[in-house]
N, C-alpha and C. Protein backbone atom coordinates (compact mmCIF):
# COMPACT_ATOMS: atom_id res chain seq x y z
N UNK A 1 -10.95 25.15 13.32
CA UNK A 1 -11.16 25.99 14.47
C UNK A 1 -12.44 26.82 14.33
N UNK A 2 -12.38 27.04 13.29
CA UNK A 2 -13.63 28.21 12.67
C UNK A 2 -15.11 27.23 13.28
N UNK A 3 -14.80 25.72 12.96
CA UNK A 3 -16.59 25.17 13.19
C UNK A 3 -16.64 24.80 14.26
N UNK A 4 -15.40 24.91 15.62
CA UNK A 4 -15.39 24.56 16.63
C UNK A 4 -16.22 25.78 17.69
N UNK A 5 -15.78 27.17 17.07
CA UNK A 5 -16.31 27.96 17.51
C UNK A 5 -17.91 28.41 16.91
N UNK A 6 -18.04 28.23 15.81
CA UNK A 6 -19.50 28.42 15.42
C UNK A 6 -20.57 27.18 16.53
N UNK A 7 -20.32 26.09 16.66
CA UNK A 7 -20.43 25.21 17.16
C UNK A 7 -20.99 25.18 18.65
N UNK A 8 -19.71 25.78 19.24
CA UNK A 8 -19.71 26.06 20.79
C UNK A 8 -20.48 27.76 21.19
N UNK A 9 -20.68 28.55 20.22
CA UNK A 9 -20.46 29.70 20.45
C UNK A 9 -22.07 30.30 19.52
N UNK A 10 -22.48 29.29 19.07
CA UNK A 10 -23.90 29.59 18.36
C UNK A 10 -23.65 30.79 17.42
N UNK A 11 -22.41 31.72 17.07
CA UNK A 11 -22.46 32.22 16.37
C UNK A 11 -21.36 32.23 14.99
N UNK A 12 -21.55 32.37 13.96
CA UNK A 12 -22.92 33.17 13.28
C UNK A 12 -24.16 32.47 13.36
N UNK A 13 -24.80 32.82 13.77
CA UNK A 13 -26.37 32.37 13.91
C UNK A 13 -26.70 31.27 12.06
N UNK A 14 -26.55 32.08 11.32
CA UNK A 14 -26.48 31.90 10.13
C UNK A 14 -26.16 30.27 9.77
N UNK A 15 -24.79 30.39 10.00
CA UNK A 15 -23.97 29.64 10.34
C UNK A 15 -23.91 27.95 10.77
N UNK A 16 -24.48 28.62 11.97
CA UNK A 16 -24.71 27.63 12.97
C UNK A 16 -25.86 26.46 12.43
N UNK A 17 -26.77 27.16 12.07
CA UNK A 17 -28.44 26.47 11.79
C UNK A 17 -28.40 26.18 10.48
N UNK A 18 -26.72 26.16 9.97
CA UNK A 18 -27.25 25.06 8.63
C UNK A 18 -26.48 23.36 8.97
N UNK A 19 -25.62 23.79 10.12
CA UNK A 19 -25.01 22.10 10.45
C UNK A 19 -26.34 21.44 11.29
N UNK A 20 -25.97 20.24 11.01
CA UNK A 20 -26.91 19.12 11.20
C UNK A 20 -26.20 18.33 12.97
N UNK A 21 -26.96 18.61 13.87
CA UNK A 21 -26.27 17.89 14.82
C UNK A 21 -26.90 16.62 15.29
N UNK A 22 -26.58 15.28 15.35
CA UNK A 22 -26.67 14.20 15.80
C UNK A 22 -27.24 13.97 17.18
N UNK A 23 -28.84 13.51 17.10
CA UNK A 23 -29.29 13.45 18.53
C UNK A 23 -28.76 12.32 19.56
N UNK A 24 -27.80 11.35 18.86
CA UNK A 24 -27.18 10.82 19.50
C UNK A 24 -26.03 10.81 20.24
N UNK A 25 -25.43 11.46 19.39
CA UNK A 25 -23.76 12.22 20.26
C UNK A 25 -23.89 13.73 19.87
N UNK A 26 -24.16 14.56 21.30
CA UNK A 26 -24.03 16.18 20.30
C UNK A 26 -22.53 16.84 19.49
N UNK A 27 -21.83 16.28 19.40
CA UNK A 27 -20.29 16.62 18.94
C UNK A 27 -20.96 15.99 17.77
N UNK A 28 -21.31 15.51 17.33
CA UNK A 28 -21.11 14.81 15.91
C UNK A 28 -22.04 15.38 14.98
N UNK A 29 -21.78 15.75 13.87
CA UNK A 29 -22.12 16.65 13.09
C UNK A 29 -22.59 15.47 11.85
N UNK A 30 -23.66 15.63 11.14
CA UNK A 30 -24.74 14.60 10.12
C UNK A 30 -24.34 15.45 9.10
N UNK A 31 -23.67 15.03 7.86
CA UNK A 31 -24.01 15.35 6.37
C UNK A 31 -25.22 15.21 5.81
N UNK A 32 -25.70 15.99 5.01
CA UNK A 32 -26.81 15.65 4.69
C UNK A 32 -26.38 15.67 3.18
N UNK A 33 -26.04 16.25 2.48
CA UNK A 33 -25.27 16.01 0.63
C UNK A 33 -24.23 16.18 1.01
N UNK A 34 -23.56 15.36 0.08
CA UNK A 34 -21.75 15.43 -0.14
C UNK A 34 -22.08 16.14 -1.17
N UNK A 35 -21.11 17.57 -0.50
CA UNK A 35 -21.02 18.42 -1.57
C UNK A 35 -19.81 19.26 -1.40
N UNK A 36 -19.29 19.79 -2.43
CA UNK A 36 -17.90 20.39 -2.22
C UNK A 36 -17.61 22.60 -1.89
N UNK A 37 -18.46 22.56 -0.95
CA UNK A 37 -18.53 23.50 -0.29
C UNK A 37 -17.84 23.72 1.30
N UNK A 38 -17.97 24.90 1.66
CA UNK A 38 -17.43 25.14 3.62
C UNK A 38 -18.44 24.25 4.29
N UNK A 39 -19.75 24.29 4.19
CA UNK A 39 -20.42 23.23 4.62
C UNK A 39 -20.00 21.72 4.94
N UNK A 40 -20.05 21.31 3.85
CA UNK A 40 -19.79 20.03 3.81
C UNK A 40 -18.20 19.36 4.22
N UNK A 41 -17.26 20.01 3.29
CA UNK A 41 -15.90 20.14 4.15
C UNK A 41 -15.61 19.98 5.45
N UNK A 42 -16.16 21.03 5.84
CA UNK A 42 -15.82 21.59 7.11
C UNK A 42 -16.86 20.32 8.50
N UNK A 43 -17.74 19.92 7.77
CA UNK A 43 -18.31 18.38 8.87
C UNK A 43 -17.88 17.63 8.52
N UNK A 44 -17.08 16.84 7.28
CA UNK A 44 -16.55 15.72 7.06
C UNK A 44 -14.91 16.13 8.01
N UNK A 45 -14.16 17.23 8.38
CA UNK A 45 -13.08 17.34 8.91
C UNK A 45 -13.40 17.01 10.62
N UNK A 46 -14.45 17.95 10.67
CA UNK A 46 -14.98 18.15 12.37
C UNK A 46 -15.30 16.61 12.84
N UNK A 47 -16.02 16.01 11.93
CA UNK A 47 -16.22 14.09 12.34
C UNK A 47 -14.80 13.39 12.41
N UNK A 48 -13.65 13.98 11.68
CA UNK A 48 -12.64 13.12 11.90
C UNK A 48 -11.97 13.80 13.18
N UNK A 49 -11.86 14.88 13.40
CA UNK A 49 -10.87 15.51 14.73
C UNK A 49 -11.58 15.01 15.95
N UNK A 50 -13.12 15.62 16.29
CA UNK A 50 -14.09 15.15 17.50
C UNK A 50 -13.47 14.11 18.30
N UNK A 51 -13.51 13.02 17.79
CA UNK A 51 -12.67 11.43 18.53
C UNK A 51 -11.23 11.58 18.78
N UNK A 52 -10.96 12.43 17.86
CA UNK A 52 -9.03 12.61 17.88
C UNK A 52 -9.09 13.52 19.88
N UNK A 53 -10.32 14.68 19.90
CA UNK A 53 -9.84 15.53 21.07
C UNK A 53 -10.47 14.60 21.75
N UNK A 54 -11.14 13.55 22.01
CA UNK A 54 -12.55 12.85 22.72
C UNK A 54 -13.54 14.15 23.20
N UNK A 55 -14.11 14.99 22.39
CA UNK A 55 -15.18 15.71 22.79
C UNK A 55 -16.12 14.91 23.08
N UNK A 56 -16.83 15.28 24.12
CA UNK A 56 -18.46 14.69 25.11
C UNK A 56 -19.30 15.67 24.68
N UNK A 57 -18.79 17.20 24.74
CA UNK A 57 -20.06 18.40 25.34
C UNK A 57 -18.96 19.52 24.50
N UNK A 58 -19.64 20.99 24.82
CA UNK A 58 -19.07 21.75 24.29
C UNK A 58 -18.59 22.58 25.29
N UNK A 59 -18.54 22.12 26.69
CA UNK A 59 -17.93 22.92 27.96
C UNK A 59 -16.38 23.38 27.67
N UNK A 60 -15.73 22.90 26.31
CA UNK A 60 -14.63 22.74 26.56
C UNK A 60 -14.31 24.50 26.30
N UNK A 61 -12.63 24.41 26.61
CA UNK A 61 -12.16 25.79 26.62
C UNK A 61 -11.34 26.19 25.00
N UNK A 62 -12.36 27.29 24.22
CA UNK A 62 -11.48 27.12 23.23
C UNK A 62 -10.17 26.95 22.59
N UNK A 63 -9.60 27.85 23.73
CA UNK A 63 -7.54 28.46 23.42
C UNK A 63 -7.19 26.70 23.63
N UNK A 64 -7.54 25.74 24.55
CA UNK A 64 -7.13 24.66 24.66
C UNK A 64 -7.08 23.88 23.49
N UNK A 65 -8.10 24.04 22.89
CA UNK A 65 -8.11 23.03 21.64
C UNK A 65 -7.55 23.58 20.75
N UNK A 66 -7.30 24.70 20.38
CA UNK A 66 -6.52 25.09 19.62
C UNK A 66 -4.76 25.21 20.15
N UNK A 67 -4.90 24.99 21.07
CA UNK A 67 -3.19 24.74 21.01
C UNK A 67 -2.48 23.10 21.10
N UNK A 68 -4.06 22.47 21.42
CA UNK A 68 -3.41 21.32 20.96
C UNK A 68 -3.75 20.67 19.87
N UNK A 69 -4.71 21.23 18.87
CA UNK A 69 -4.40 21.31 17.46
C UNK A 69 -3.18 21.61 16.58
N UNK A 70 -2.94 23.15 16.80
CA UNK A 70 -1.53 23.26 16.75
C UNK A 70 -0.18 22.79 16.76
N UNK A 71 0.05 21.96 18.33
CA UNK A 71 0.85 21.52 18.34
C UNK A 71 0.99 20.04 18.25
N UNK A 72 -0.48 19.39 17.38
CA UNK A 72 -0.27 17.85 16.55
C UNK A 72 0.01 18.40 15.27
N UNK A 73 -0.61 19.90 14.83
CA UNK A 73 0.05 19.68 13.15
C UNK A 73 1.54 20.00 13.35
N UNK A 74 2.38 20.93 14.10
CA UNK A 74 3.09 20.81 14.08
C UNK A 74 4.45 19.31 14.40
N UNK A 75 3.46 18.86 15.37
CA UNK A 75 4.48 17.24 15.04
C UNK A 75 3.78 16.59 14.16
N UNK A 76 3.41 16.66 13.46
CA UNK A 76 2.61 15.69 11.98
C UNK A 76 3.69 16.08 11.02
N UNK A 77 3.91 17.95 10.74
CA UNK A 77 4.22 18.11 9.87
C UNK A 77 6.05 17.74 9.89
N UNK A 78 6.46 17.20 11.03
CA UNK A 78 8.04 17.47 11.56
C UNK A 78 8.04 15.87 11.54
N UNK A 79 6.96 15.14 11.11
CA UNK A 79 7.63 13.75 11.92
C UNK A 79 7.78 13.08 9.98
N UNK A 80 7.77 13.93 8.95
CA UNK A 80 8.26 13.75 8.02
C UNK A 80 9.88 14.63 7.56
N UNK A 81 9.55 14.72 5.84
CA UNK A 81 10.81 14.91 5.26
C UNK A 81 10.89 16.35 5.66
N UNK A 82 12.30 16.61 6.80
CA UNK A 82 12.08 18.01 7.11
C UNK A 82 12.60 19.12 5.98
N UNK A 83 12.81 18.70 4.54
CA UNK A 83 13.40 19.76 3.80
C UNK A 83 12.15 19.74 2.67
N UNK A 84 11.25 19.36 2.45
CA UNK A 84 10.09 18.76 1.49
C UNK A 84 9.14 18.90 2.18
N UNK A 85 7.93 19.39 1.55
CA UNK A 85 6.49 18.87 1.99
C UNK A 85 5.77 17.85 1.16
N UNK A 86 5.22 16.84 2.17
CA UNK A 86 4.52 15.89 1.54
C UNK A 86 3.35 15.80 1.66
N UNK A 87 2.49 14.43 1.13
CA UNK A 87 1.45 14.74 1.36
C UNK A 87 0.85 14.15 2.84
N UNK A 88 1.85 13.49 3.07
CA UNK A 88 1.55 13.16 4.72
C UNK A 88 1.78 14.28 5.73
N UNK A 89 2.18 15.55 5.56
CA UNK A 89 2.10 16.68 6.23
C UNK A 89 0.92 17.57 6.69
N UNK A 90 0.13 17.23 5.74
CA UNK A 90 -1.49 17.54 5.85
C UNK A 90 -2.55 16.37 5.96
N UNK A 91 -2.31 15.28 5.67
CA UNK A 91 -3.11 14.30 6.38
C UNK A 91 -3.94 14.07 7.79
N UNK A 92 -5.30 14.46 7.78
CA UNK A 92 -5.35 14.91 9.24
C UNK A 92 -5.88 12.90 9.65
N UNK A 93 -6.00 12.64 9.01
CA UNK A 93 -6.27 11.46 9.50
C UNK A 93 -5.26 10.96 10.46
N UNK A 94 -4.10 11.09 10.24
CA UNK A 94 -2.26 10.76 11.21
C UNK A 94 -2.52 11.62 11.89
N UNK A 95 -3.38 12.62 12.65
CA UNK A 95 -2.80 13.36 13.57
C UNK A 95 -3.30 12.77 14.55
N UNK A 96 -2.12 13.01 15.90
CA UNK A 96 -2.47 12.15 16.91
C UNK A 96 -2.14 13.17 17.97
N UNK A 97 -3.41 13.45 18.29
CA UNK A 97 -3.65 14.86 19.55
C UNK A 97 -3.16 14.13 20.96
N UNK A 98 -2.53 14.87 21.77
CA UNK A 98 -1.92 14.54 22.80
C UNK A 98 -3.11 14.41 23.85
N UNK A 99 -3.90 13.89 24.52
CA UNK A 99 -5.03 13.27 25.57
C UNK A 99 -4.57 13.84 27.16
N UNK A 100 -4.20 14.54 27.43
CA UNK A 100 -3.64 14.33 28.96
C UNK A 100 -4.91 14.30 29.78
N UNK A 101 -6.16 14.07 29.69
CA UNK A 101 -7.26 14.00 30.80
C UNK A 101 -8.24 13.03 29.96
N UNK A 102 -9.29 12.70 30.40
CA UNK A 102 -9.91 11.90 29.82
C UNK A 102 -10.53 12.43 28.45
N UNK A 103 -11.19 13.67 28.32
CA UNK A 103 -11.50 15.05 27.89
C UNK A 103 -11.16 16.26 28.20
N UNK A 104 -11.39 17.05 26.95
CA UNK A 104 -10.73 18.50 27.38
C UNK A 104 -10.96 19.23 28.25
N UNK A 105 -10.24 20.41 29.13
CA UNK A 105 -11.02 20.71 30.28
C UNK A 105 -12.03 21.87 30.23
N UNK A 106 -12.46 22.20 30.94
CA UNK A 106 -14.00 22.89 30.92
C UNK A 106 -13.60 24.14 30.99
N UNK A 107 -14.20 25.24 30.71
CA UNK A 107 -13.97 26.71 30.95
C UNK A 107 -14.61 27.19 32.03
């Protein structure tokens, strides 16, 4: 959520102007070192969710994406062992965000 809003929201300025954005799709965020920092983390996660919400643009409305973030981890984490956590509970690769429009809607 944190790089969705740095992202859309240009701030922290700081922040913002060390991700690498793709002149081909602006949602898609370029690694430049694999490295094990918030940096790098945090664009190898944002490249896997992007396609999960189908982001185009950054018109979208934040509270939206975050509640339907929310409510795929919460059926991710329920559609396993409900007395155990596994490691398929945090797997964001299985999460499967609910689509109801083609893309998210605009603010």
């Amino acid at each position: 959520m944190e790089v969705l809003k740095i992202l859309k929201l240009r701030d922290p300025i700081t922040l913002f102007e060390n991700y690498s954005i793709s002149n081909r799709k602006p949602t898609l965020l370029i690694q430049d070192n694999p490295a094990n920092n918030f940096l790098s983390r945090s664009t190898k996660i944002w490249n896997i969710l992007t396609p999960k919400f189908k982001l185009i643009d950054f018109s979208f409305n934040i509270s939206t994406v975050k509640t339907r973030l929310k409510n795929a981890l919460l059926k991710l984490q329920d559609s396993n062992d409900p007395i155990t956590w596994t490691t398929n509970d945090f797997d964001i690769n299985k999460l499967e965000i609910s689509n109801p429009g083609s893309r998210i809607a605009t603010s």
